[in-house]
N, C-alpha and C. Protein backbone atom coordinates (compact mmCIF):
# COMPACT_ATOMS: atom_id res chain seq x y z
N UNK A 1 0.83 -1.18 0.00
CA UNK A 1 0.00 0.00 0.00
C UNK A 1 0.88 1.25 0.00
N UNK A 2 0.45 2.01 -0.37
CA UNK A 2 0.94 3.52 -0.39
C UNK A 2 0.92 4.65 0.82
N UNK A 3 1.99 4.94 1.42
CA UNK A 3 1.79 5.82 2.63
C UNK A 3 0.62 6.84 2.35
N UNK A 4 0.30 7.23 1.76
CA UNK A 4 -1.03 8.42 1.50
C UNK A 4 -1.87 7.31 1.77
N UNK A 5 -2.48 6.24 1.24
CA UNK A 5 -3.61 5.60 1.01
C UNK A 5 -3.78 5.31 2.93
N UNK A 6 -2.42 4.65 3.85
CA UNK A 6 -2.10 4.27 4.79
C UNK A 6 -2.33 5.66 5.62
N UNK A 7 -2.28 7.07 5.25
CA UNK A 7 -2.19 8.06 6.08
C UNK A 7 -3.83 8.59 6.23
N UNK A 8 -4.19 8.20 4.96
CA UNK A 8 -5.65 8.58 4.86
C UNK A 8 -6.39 7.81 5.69
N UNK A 9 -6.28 6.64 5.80
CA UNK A 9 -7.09 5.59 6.38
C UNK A 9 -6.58 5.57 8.03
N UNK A 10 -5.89 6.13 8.35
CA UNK A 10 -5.84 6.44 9.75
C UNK A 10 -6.17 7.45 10.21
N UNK A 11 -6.25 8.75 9.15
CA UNK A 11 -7.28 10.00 9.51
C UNK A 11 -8.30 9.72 9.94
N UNK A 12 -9.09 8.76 8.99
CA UNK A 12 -10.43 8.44 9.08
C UNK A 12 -10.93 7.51 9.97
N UNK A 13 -9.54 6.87 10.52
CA UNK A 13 -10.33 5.91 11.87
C UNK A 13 -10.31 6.72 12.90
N UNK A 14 -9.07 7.64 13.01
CA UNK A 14 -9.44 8.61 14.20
C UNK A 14 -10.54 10.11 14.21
N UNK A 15 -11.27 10.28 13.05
CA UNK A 15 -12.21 10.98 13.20
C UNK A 15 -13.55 10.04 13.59
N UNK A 16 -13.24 9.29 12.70
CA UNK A 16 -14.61 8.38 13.11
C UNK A 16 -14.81 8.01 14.51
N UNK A 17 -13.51 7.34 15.17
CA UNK A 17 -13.54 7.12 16.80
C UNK A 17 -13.59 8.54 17.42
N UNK A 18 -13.41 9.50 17.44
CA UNK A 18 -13.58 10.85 18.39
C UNK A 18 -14.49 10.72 19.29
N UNK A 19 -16.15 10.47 18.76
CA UNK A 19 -16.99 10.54 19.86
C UNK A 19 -17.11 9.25 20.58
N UNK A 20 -16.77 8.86 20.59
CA UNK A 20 -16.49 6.92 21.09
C UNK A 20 -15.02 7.36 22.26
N UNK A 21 -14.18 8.34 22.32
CA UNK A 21 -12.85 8.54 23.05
C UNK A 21 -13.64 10.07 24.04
N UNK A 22 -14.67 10.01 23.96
CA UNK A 22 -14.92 11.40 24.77
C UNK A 22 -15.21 11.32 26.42
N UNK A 23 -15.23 9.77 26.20
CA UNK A 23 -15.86 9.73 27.65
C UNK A 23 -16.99 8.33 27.58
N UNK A 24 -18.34 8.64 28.31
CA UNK A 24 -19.31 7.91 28.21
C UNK A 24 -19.43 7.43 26.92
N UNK A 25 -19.72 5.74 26.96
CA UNK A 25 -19.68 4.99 25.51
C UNK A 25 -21.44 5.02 25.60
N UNK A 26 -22.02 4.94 24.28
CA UNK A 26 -23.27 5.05 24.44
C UNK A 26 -24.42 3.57 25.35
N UNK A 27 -23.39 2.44 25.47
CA UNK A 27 -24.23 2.06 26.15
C UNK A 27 -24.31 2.17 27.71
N UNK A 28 -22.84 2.47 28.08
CA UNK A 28 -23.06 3.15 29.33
C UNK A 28 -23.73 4.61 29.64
N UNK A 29 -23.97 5.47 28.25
CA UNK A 29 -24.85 6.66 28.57
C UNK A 29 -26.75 6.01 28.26
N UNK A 30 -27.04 4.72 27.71
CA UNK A 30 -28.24 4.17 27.82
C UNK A 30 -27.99 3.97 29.31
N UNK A 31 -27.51 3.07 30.14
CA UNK A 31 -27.83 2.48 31.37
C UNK A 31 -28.17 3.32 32.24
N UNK A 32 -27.33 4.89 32.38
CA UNK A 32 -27.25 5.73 33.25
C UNK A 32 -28.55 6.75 32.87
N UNK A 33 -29.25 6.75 31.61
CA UNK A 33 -30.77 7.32 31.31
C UNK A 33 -31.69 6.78 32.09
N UNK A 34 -31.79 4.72 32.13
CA UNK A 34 -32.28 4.00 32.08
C UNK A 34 -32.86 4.05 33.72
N UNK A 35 -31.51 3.98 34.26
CA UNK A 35 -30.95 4.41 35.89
C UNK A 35 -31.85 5.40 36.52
N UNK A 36 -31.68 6.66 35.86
CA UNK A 36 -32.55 7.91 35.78
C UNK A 36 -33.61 7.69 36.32
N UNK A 37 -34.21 7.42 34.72
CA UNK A 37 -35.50 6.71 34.99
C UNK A 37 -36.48 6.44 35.83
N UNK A 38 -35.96 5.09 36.05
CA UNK A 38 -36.50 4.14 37.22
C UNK A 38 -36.05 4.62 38.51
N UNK A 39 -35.84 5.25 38.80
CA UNK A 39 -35.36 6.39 40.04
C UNK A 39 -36.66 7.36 40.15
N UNK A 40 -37.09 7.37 39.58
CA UNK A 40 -38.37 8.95 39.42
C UNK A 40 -39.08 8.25 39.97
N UNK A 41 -40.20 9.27 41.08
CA UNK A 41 -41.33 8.48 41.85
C UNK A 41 -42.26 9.18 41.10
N UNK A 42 -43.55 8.66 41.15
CA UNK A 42 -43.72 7.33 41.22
C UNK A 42 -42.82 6.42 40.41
N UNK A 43 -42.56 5.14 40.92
CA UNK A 43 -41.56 4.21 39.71
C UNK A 43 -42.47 4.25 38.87
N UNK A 44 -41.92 4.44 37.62
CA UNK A 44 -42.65 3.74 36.50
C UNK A 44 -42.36 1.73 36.09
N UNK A 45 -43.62 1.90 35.60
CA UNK A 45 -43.68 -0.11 35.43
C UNK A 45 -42.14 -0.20 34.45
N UNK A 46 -41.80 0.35 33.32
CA UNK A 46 -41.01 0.09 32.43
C UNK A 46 -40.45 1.04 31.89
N UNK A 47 -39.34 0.91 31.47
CA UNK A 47 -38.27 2.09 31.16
C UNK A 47 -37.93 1.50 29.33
N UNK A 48 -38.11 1.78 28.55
CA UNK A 48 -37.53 1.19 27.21
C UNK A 48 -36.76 2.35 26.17
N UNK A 49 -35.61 1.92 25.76
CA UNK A 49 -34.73 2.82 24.90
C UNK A 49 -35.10 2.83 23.80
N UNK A 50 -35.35 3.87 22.78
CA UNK A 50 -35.73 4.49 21.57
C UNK A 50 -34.26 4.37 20.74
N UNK A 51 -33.55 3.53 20.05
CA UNK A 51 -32.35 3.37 19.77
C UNK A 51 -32.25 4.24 18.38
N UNK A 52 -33.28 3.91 17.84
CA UNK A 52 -33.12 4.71 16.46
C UNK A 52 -32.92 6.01 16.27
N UNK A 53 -33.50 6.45 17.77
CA UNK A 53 -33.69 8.12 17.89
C UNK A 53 -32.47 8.31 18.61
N UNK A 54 -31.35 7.77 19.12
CA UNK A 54 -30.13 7.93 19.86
C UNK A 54 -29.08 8.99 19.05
N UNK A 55 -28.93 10.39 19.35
CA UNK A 55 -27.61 10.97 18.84
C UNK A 55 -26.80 11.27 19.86
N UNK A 56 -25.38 11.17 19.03
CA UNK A 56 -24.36 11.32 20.04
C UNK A 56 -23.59 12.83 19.30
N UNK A 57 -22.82 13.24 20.36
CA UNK A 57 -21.57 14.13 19.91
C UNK A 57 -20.56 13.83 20.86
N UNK A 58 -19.24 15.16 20.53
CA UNK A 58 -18.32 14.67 21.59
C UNK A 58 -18.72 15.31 23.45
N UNK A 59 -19.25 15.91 23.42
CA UNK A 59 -19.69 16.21 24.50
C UNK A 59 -21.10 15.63 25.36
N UNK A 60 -21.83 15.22 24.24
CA UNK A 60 -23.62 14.61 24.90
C UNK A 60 -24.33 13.26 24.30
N UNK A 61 -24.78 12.52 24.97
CA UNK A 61 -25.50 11.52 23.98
C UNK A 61 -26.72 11.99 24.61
N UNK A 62 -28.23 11.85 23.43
CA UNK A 62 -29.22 12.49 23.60
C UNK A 62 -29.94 11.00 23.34
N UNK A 63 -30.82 10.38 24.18
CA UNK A 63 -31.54 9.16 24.36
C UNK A 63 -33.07 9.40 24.30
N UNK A 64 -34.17 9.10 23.47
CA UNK A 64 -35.29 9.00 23.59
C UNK A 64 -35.78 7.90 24.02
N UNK A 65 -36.52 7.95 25.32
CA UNK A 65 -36.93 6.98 26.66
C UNK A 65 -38.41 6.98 26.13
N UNK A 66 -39.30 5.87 26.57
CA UNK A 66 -40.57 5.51 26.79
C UNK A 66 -40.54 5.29 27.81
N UNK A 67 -41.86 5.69 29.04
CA UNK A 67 -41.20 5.02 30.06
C UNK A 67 -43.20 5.00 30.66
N UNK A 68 -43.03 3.92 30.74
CA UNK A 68 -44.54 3.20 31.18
C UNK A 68 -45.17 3.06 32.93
N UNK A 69 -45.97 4.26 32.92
CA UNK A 69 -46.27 4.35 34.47
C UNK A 69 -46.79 3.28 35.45
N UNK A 70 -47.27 3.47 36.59
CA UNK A 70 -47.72 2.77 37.36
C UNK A 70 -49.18 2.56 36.98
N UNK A 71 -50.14 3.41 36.10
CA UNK A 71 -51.48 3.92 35.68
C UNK A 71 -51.20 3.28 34.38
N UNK A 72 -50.55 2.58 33.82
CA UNK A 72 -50.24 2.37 32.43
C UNK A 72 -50.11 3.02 31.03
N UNK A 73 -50.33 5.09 31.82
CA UNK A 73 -49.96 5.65 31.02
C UNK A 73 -48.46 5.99 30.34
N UNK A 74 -48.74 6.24 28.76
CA UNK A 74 -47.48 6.03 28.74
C UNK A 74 -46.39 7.10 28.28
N UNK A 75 -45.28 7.96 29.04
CA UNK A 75 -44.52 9.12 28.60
C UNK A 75 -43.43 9.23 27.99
N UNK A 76 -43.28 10.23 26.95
CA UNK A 76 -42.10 9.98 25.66
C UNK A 76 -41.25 11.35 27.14
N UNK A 77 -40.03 10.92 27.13
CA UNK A 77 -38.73 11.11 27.58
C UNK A 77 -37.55 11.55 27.29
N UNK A 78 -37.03 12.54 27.03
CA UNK A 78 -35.41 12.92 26.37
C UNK A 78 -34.31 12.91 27.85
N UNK A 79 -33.61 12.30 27.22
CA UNK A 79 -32.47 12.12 28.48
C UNK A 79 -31.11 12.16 27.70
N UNK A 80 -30.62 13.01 28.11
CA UNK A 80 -29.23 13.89 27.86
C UNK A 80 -28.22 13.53 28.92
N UNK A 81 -26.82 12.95 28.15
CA UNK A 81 -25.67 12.41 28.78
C UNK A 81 -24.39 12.98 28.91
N UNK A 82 -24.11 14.09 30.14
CA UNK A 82 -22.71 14.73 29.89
C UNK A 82 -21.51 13.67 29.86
N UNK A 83 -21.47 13.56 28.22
CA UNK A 83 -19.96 12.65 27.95
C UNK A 83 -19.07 12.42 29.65
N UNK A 84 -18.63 13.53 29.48
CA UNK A 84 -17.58 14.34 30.37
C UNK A 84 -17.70 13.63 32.39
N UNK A 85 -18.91 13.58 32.22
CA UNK A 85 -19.37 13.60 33.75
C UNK A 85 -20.20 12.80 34.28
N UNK A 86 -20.55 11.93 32.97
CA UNK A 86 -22.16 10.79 33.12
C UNK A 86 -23.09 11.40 33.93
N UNK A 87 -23.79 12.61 34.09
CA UNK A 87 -24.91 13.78 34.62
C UNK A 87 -25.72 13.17 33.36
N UNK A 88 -27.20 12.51 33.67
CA UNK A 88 -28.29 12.39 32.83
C UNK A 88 -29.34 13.67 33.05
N UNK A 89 -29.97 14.22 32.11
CA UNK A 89 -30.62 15.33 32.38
C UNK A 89 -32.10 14.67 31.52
N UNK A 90 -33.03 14.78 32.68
CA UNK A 90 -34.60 13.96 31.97
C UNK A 90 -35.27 15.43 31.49
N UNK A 91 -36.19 15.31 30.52
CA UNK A 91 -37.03 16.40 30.10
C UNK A 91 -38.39 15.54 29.33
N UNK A 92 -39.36 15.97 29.61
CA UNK A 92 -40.14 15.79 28.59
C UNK A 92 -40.15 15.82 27.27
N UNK A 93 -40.33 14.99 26.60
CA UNK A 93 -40.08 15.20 25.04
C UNK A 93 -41.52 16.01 24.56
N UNK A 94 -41.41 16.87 23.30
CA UNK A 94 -42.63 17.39 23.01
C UNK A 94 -42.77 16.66 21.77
């Protein structure tokens, strides 16, 4: 192989890994949403992760929660992950 072809292709593994080296890996920023969660009184019956809706950066992973009450109603959830500090921040989703 060619040092350019070899220099390029290591640019691109280390941009690609950046948000993966920031800190919280996203499934430890799922557990610590999840954690959240089921911590809130009343408990809710069930806590379930929205994976498709999961964005990350180098500083936050942003998790969309379902989370199924004691009444069996059921509430959409945004839970925000400081990379940096694993701090989950719950909000209502609109």
């Amino acid at each position: 192989m060619k040092t350019s072809s070899l220099l390029a292709m290591a640019v691109a593994a280390v941009a690609l890994a950046s948000p993966a080296l920031a800190g919280t890996s996203l499934s430890k920023g799922k557990k610590v949403c999840e954690t959240a969660a089921r911590e809130q009184t009343p408990a809710p019956k069930s806590v379930r992760t929205d994976t498709d809706r999961t964005r990350s950066s180098t500083d936050t992973i942003v998790f969309a929660l379902k989370v199924k009450n004691a009444d069996d109603s059921v509430a959409n959830v945004t839970c925000t992950v400081d990379r940096a500090t694993d701090t989950p921040t719950l909000t209502a989703a609109q």
